[in-house]
C-alpha atoms as a PDB file:
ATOM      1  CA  UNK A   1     -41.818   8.401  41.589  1.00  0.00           C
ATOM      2  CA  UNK A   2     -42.534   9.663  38.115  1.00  0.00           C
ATOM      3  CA  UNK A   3     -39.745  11.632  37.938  1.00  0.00           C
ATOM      4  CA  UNK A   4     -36.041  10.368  36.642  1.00  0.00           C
ATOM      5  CA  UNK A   5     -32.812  12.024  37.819  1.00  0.00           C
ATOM      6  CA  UNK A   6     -29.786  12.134  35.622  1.00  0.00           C
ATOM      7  CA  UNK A   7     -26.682  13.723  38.439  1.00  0.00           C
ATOM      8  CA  UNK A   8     -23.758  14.823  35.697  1.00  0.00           C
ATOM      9  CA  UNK A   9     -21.322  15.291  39.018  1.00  0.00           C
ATOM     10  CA  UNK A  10     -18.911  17.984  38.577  1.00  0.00           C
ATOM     11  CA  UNK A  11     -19.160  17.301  34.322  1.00  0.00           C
ATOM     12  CA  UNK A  12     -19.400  20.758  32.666  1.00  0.00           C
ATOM     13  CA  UNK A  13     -23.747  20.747  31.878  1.00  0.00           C
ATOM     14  CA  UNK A  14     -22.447  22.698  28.411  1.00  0.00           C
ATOM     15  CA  UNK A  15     -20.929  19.557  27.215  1.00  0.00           C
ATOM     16  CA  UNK A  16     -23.032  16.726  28.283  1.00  0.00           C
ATOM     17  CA  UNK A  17     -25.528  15.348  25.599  1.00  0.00           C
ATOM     18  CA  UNK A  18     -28.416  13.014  27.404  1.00  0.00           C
ATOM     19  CA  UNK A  19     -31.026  10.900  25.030  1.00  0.00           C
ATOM     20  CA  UNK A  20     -33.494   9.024  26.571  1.00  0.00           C
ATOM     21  CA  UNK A  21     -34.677   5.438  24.614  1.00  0.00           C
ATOM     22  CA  UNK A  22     -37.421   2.573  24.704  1.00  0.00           C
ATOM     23  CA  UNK A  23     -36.378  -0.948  25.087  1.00  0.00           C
ATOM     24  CA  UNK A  24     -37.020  -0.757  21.207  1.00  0.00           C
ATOM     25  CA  UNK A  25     -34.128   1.283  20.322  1.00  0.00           C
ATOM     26  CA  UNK A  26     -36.553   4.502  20.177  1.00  0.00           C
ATOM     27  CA  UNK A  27     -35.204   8.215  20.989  1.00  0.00           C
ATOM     28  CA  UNK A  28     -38.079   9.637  23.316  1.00  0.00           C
ATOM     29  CA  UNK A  29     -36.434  12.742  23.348  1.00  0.00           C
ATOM     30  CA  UNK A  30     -32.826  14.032  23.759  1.00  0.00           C
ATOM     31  CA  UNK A  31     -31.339  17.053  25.462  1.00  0.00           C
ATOM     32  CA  UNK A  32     -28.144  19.159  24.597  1.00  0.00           C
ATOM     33  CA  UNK A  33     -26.128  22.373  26.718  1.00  0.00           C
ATOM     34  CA  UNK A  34     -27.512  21.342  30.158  1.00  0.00           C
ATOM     35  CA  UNK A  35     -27.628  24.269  32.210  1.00  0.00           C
ATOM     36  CA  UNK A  36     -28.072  22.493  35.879  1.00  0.00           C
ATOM     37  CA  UNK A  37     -25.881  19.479  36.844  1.00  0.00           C
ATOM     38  CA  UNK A  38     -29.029  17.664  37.920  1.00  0.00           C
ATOM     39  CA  UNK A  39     -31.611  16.958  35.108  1.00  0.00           C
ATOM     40  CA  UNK A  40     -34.988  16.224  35.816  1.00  0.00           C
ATOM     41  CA  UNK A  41     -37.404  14.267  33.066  1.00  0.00           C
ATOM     42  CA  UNK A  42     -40.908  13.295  34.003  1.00  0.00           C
ATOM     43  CA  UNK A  43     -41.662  10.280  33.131  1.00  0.00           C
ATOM     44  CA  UNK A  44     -45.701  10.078  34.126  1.00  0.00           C
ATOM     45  CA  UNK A  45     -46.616  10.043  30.669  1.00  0.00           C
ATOM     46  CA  UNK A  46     -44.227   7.338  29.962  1.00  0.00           C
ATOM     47  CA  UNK A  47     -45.637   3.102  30.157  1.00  0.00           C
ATOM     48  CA  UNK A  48     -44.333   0.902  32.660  1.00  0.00           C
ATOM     49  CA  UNK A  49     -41.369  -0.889  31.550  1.00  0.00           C
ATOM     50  CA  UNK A  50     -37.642  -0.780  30.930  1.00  0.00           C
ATOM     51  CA  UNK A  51     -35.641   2.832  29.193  1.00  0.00           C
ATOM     52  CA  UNK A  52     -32.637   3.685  28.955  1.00  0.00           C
ATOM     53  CA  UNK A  53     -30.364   7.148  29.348  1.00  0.00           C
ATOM     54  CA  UNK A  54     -27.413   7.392  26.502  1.00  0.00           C
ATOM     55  CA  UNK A  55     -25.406  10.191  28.799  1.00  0.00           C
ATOM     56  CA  UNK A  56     -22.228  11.756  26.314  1.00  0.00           C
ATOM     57  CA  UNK A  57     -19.795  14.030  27.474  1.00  0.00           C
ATOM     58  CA  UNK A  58     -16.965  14.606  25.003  1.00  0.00           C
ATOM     59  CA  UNK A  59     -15.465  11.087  23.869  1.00  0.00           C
ATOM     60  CA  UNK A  60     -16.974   9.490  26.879  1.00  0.00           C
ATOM     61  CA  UNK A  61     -20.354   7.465  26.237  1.00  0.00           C
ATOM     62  CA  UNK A  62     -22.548   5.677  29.516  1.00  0.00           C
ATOM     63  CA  UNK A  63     -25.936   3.811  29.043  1.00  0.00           C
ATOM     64  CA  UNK A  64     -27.773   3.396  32.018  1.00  0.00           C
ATOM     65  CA  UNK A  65     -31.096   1.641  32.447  1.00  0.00           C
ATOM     66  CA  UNK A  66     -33.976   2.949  34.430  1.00  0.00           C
ATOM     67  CA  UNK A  67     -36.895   1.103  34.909  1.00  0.00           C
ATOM     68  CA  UNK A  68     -40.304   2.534  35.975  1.00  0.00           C
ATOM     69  CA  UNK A  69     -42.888   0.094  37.676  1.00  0.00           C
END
């Protein structure tokens, strides 16, 4: 699908920063003070190819790859 889901469990949405990259290290855009624990980003503007999600929630940093084909 065209659409990406980022599932922050039981994290408090207030606290959780997500930014979305390029394989070239560019910020596509970034998104502060969820207010749902499941985010949402269409990505049917975005090329084919390889991105990554820099999730942060307090001290705690995970990069996860998604790749859309």
């Amino acid at each position: 699908t065209n659409i990406a889901k980022i599932d922050i469990g039981n994290l408090d949405p207030s606290e959780v920063s997500i930014e979305f990259f390029s394989t070239y290290g560019q910020r596509i855009t970034s998104i502060q003070n969820l207010q749902q624990y499941i985010y949402k980003l269409s990505m049917s503007d975005f090329s084919k190819g390889i991105y990554f999600f820099k999730i942060q929630y307090r001290n705690e940093l995970i990069v996860k790859k998604v790749v859309k084909i």
